[in-house]
Protein backbone atom coordinates (compact mmCIF):
# COMPACT_ATOMS: atom_id res chain seq x y z
CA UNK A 1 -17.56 91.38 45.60
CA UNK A 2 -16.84 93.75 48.49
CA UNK A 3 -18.36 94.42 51.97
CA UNK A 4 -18.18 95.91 54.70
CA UNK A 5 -15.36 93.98 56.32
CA UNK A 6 -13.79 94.24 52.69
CA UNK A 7 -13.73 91.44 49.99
CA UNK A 8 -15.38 88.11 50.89
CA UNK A 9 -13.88 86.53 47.86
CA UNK A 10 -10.22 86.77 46.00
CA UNK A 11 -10.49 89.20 42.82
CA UNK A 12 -10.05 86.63 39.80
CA UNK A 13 -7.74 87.46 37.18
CA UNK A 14 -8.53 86.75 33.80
CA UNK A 15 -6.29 84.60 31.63
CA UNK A 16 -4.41 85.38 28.84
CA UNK A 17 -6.31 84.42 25.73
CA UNK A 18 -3.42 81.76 24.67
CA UNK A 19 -3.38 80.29 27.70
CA UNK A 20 -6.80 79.93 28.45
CA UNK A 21 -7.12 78.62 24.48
CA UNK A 22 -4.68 76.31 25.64
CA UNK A 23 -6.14 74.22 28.15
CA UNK A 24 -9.79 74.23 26.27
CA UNK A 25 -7.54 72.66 23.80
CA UNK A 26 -6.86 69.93 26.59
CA UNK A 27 -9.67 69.13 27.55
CA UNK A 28 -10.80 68.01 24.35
CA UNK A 29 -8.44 66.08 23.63
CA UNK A 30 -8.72 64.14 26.88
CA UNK A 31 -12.68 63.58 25.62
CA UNK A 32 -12.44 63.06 22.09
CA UNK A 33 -9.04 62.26 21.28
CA UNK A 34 -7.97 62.17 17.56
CA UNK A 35 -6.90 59.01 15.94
CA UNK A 36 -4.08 58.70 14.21
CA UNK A 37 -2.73 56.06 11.90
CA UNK A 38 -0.18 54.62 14.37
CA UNK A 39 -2.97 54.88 16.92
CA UNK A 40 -5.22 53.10 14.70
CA UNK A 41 -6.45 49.09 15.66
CA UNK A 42 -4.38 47.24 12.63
CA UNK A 43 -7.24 44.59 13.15
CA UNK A 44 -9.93 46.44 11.95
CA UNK A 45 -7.39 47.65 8.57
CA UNK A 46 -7.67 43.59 7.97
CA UNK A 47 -10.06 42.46 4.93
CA UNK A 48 -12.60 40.26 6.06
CA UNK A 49 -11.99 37.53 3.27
CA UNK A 50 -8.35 37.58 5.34
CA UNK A 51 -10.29 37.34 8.67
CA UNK A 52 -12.40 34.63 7.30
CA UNK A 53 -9.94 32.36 5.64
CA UNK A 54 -7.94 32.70 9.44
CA UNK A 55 -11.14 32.03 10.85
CA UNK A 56 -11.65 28.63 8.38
CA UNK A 57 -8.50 27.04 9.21
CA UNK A 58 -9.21 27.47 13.51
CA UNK A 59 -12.45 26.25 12.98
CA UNK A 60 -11.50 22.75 11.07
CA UNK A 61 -8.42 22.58 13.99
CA UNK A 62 -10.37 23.64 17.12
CA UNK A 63 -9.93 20.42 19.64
CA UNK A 64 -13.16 22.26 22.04
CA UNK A 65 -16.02 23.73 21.96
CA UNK A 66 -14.43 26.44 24.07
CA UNK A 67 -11.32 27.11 21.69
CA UNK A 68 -14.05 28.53 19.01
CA UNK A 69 -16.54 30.08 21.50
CA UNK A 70 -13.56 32.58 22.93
CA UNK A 71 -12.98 33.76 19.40
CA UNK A 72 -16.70 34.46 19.05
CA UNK A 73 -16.83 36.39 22.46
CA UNK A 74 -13.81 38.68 21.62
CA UNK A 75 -15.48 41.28 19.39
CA UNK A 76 -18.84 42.26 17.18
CA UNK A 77 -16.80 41.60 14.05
CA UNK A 78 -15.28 38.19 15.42
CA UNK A 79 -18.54 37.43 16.16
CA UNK A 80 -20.07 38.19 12.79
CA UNK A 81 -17.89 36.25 10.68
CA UNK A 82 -17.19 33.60 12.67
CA UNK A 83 -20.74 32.44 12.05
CA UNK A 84 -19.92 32.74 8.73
CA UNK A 85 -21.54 29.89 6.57
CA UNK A 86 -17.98 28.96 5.15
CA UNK A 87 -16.71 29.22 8.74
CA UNK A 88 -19.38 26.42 10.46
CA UNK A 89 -19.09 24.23 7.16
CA UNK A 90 -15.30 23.48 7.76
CA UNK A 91 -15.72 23.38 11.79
CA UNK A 92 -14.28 20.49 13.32
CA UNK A 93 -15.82 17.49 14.68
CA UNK A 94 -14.52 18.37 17.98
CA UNK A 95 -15.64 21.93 17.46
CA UNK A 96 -19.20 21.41 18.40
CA UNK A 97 -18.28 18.00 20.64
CA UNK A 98 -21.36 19.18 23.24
CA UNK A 99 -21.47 17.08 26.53
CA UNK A 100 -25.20 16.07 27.31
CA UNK A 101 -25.27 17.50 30.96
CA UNK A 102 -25.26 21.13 28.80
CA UNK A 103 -27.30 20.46 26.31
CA UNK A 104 -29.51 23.67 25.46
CA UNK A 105 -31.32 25.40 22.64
CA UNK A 106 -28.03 27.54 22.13
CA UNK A 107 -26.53 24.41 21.52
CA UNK A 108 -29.04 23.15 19.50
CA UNK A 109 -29.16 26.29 17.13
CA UNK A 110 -25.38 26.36 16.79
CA UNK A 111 -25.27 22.91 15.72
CA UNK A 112 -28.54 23.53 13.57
CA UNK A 113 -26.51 26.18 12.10
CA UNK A 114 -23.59 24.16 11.08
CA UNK A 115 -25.85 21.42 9.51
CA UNK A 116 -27.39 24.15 7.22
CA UNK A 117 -23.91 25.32 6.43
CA UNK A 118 -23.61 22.28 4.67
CA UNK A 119 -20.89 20.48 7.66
CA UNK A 120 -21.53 16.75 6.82
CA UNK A 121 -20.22 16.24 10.48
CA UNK A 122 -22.75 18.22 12.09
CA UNK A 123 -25.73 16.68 10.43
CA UNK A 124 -24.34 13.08 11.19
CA UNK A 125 -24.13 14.06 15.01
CA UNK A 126 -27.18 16.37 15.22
CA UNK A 127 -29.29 13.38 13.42
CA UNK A 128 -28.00 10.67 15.87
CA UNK A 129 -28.81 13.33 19.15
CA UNK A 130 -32.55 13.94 16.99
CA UNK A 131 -33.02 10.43 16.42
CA UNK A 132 -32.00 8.74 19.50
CA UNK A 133 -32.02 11.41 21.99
CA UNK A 134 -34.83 13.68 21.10
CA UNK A 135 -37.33 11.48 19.85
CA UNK A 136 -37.36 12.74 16.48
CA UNK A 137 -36.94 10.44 14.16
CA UNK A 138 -37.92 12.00 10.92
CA UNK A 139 -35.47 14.73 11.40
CA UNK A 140 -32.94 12.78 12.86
CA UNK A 141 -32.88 10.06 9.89
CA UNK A 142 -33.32 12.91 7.46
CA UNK A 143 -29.80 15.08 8.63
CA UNK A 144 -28.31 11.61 8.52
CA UNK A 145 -29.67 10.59 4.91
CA UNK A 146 -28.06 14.31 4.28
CA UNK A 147 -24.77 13.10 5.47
CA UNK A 148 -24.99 9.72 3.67
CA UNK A 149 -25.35 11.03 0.82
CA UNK A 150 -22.26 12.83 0.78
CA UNK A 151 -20.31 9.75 1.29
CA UNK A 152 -20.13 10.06 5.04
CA UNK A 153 -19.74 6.03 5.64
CA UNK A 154 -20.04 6.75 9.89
CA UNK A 155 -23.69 8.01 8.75
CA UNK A 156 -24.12 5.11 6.26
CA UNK A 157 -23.44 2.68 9.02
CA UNK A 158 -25.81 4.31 11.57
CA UNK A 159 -28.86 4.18 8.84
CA UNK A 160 -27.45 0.44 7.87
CA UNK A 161 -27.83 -0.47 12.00
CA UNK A 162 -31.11 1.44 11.89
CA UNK A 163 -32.29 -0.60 9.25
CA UNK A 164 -31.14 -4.29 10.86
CA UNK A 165 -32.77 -3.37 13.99
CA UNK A 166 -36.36 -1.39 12.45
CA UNK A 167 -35.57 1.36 14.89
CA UNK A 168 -38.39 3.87 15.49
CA UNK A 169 -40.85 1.78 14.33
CA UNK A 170 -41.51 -2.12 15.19
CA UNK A 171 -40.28 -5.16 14.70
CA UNK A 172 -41.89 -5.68 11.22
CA UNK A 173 -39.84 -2.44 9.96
CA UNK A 174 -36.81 -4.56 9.63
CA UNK A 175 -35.21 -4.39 6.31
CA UNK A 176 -32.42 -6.49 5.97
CA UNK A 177 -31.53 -6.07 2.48
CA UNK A 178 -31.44 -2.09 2.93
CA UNK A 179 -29.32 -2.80 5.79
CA UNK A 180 -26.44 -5.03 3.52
CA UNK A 181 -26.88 -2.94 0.93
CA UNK A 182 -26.10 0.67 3.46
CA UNK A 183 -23.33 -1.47 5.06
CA UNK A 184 -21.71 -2.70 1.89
CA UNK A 185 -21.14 1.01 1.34
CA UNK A 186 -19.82 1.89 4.27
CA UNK A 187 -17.45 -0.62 3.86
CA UNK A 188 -16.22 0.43 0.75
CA UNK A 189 -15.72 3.75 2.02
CA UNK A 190 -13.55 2.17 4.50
CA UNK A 191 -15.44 2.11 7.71
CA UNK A 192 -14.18 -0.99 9.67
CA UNK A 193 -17.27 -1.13 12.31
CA UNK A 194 -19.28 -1.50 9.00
CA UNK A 195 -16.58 -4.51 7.09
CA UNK A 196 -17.23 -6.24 10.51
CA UNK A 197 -20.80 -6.11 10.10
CA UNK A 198 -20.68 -7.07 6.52
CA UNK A 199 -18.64 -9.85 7.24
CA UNK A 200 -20.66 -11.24 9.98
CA UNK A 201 -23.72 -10.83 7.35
CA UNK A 202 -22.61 -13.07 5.08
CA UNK A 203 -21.00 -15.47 7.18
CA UNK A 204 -24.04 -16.03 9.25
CA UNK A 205 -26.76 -15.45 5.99
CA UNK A 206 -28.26 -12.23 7.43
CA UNK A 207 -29.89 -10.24 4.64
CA UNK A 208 -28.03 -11.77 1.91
CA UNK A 209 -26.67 -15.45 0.75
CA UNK A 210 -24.20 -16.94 2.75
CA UNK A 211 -20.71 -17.01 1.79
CA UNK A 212 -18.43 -17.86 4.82
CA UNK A 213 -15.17 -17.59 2.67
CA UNK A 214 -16.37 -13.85 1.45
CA UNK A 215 -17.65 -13.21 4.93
CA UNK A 216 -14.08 -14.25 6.66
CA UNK A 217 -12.38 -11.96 4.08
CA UNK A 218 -14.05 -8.63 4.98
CA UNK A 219 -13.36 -9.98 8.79
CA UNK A 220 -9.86 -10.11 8.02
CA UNK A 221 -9.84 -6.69 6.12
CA UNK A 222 -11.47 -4.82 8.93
CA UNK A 223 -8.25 -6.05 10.94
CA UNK A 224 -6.16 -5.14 8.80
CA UNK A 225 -7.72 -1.59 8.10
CA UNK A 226 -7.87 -1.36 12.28
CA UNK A 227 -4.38 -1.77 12.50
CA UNK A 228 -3.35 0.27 9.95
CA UNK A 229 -5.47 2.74 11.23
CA UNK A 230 -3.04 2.47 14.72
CA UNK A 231 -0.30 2.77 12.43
CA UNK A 232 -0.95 6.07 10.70
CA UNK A 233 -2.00 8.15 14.08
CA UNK A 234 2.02 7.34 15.32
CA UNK A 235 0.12 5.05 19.02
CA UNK A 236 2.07 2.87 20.32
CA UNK A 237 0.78 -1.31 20.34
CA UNK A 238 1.66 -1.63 24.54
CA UNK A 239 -0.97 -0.52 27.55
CA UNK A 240 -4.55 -1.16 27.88
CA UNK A 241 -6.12 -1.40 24.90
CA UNK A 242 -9.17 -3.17 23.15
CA UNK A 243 -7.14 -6.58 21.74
CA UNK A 244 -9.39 -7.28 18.50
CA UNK A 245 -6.04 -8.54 17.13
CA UNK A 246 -5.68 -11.25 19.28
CA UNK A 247 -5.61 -13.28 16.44
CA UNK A 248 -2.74 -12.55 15.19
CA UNK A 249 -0.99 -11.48 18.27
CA UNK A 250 -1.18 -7.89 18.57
CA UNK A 251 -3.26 -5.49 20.75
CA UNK A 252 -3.86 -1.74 19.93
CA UNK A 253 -6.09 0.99 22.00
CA UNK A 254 -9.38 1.05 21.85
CA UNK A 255 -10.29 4.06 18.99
CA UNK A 256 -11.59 7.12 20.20
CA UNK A 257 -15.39 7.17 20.38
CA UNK A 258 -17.08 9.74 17.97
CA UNK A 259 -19.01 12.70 19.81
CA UNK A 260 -22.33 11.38 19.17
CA UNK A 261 -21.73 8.28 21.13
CA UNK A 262 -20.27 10.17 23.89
CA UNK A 263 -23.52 12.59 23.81
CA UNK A 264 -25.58 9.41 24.09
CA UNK A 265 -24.14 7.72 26.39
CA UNK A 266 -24.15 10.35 28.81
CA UNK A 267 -27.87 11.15 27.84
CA UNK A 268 -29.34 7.75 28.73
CA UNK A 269 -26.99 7.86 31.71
CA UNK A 270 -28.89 11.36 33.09
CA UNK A 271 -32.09 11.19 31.70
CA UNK A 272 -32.39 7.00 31.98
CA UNK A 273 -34.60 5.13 28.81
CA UNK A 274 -37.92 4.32 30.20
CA UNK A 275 -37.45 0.64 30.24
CA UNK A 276 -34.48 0.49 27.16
CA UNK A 277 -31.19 -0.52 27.02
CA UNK A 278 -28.12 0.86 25.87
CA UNK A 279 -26.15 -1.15 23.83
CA UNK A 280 -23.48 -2.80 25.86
CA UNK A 281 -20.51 -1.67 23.62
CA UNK A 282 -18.83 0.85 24.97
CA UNK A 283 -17.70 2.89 22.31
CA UNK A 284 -21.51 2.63 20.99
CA UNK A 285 -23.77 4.63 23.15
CA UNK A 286 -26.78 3.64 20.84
CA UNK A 287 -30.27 3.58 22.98
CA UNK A 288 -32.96 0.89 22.07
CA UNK A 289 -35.89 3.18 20.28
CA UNK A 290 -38.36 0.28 21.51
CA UNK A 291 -38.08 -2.31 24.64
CA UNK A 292 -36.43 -5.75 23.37
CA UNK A 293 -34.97 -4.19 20.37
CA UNK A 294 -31.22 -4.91 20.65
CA UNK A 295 -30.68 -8.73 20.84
CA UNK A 296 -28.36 -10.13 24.36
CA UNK A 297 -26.12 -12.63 24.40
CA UNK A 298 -27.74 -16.36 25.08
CA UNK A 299 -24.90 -17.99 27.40
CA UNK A 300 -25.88 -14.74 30.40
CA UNK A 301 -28.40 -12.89 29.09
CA UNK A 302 -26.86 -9.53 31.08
CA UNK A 303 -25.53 -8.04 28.05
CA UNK A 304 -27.37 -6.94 24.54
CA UNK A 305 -25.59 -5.08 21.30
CA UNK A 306 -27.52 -3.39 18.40
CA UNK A 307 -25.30 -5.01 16.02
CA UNK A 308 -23.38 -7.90 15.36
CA UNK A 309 -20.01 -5.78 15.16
CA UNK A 310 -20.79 -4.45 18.46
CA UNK A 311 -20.93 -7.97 20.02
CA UNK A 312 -17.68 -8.83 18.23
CA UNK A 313 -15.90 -5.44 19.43
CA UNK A 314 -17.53 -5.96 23.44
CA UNK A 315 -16.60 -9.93 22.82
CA UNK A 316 -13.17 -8.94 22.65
CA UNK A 317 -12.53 -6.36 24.97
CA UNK A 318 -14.25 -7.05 28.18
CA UNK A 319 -17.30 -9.62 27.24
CA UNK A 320 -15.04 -12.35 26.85
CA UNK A 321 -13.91 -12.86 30.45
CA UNK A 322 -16.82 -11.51 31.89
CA UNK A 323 -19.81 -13.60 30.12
CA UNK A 324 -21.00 -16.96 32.40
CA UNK A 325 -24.20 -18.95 31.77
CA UNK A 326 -27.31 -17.80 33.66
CA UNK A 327 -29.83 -21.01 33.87
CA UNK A 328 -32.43 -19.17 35.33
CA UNK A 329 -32.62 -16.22 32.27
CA UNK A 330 -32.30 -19.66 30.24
CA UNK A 331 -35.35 -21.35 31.93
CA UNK A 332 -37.40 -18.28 31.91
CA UNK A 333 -37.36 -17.40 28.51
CA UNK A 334 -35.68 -20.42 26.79
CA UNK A 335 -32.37 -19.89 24.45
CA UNK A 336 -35.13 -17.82 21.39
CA UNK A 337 -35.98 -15.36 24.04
CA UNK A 338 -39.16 -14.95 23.00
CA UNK A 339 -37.45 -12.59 20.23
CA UNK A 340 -38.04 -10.80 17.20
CA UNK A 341 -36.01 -12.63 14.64
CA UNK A 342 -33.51 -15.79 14.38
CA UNK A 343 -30.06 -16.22 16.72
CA UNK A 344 -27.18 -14.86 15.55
CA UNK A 345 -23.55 -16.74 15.72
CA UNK A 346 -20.69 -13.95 16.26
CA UNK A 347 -17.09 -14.44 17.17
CA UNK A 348 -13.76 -13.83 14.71
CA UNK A 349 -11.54 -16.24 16.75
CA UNK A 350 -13.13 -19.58 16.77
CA UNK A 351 -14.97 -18.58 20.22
CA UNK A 352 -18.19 -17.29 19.19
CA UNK A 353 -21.22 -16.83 21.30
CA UNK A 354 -24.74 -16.76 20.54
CA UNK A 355 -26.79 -13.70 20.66
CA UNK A 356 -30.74 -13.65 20.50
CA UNK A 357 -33.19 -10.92 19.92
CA UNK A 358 -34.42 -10.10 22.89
């Protein structure tokens, strides 16, 4: 453009054609750019039965919630098969190990999800968190009748204890006999809280005929089975430890609690039970579904267990040293309690104590 003090801006020259072709050329690139098969994402190349059998064998080994929730987070197709029905139905038990204090409906759903996967281990803990938790008691006994009846003896001992004690309903829902027959089993499934109970059954008469020589046999056995148990996970006999071998001379750690009880425990610790008790075992975490439903020991009356295998297990590890007669519970309420069924003898070592229905 020229004027009259001559051009007011510098004359453009046009481009040759190649060059100009050139950096159009560019600019594409730099917006669209072309893939090519060493560019390519070797991930997405993968078949997704690959990706899912990968994605079965870090489920049934996660050790946290978290390990499996960063593989869901990473990408869309992550996230699509890794809530995979075949993926939740091997997930570990640790895997969906949810701590009360973040309990939520995601948590709920995703745990809903592996029960309807078919993972026996989700419906046992999502029944117990239903059950005693929740309030729901239909649904919670039904995921755990689910699990039972795949052989799941933790879930066969639960419905046994539920059983002894007529939780969710009152005292005239007892059923001893169901309860035997659950925890007979359990027991031959190999679940030592269950032998314990079982053996305390028919030593004492509870449910079924007494036989003390049968009843001392299964005691025995669940020792045996508890120590072997030690054996086979490599721990070490030394340091604190619950010493329910103290009969023959040998103490081993207290076994890991199972999620649910954890869940439990720490639920009734937040949210409190309305006049309940938790059962003073502490690898239990069971909550009384009714006041006066688990039965307390009648030399202090500060403790109560919602089975007899609990008292033997607390007797053991802490209640023994700890337990001292209380004369004013006793003249209060007399050595009955005012209870819902007949006294109960416990104790593996010659030291028994005497617990009453509240």
């Amino acid at each position: 453009m020229r004027t009259r003090r001559g051009l007011c801006y510098p004359r453009v020259v046009p481009l040759p054609k190649m060059c100009s072709d050139s950096i159009v050329s560019r600019k594409r690139q730099k917006k669209s750019p072309e893939k090519t098969a060493a560019d390519s994402n070797f991930f997405e190349s993968l078949p997704d039965d690959l990706v899912l059998s990968i994605l079965c064998k870090f489920s049934s080994t996660a050790t946290s919630p978290s390990d499996f929730i960063s593989v869901l987070i990473t990408c869309k197709r992550l996230n699509a098969l890794g809530l995979n029905s075949l993926v939740l139905s091997k997930a570990s038990l640790k895997t969906f190990s949810v701590k009360a204090k973040n309990w939520c409906d995601s948590a709920h759903r995703f745990l809903k999800r592996c029960s309807d996967a078919g993972n026996i281990e989700a419906c046992y803990t999502l029944g117990m968190i239903r059950f005693y938790c929740l309030q729901n008691r239909g649904s919670g006994a039904s995921l755990m009748a689910k699990a039972a009846m795949n052989s799941h003896a933790p879930a066969l001992y639960s419905l046994a204890v539920i059983q002894f004690n007529g939780s969710g309903g009152t005292k005239n829902d007892k059923d001893l006999r169901a309860g035997v027959a659950l925890c007979a089993r359990a027991a031959f499934l190999g679940h030592i809280d269950a032998l314990r109970e079982l053996g305390h059954c028919l030593q004492d008469g509870y449910g079924v005929k007494q036989n003390v020589t049968e009843g001392r046999r299964f005691l025995v056995q669940a020792n045996a089975r508890e120590i072997a148990a030690v054996l086979s996970s490599l721990r070490s006999f030394g340091g604190s430890g619950c010493p329910l071998l103290s009969d023959f001379g040998c103490n081993v750690p207290a076994p890991e609690a199972h999620p649910a009880s954890r869940f439990m425990a720490e639920w009734f610790a937040v949210r409190g039970g309305s006049g309940t008790r938790l059962c003073s075992h502490s690898g239990c975490g069971r909550p009384e579904t009714r006041k006066h439903e688990f039965r307390r020991c009648s030399v202090c009356g500060a403790v109560n267990y919602c089975s007899r295998a609990c008292q033997a297990l607390d007797w053991k590890f802490r209640h023994k040293t700890d337990c001292a007669p209380v004369e004013r519970w006793l003249d209060e309420e007399g050595e009955d309690g005012g209870g819902e069924g007949d006294a109960v003898v416990n104790g593996g070592d010659g030291e028994g104590v005497v617990v009453v229905d509240s």
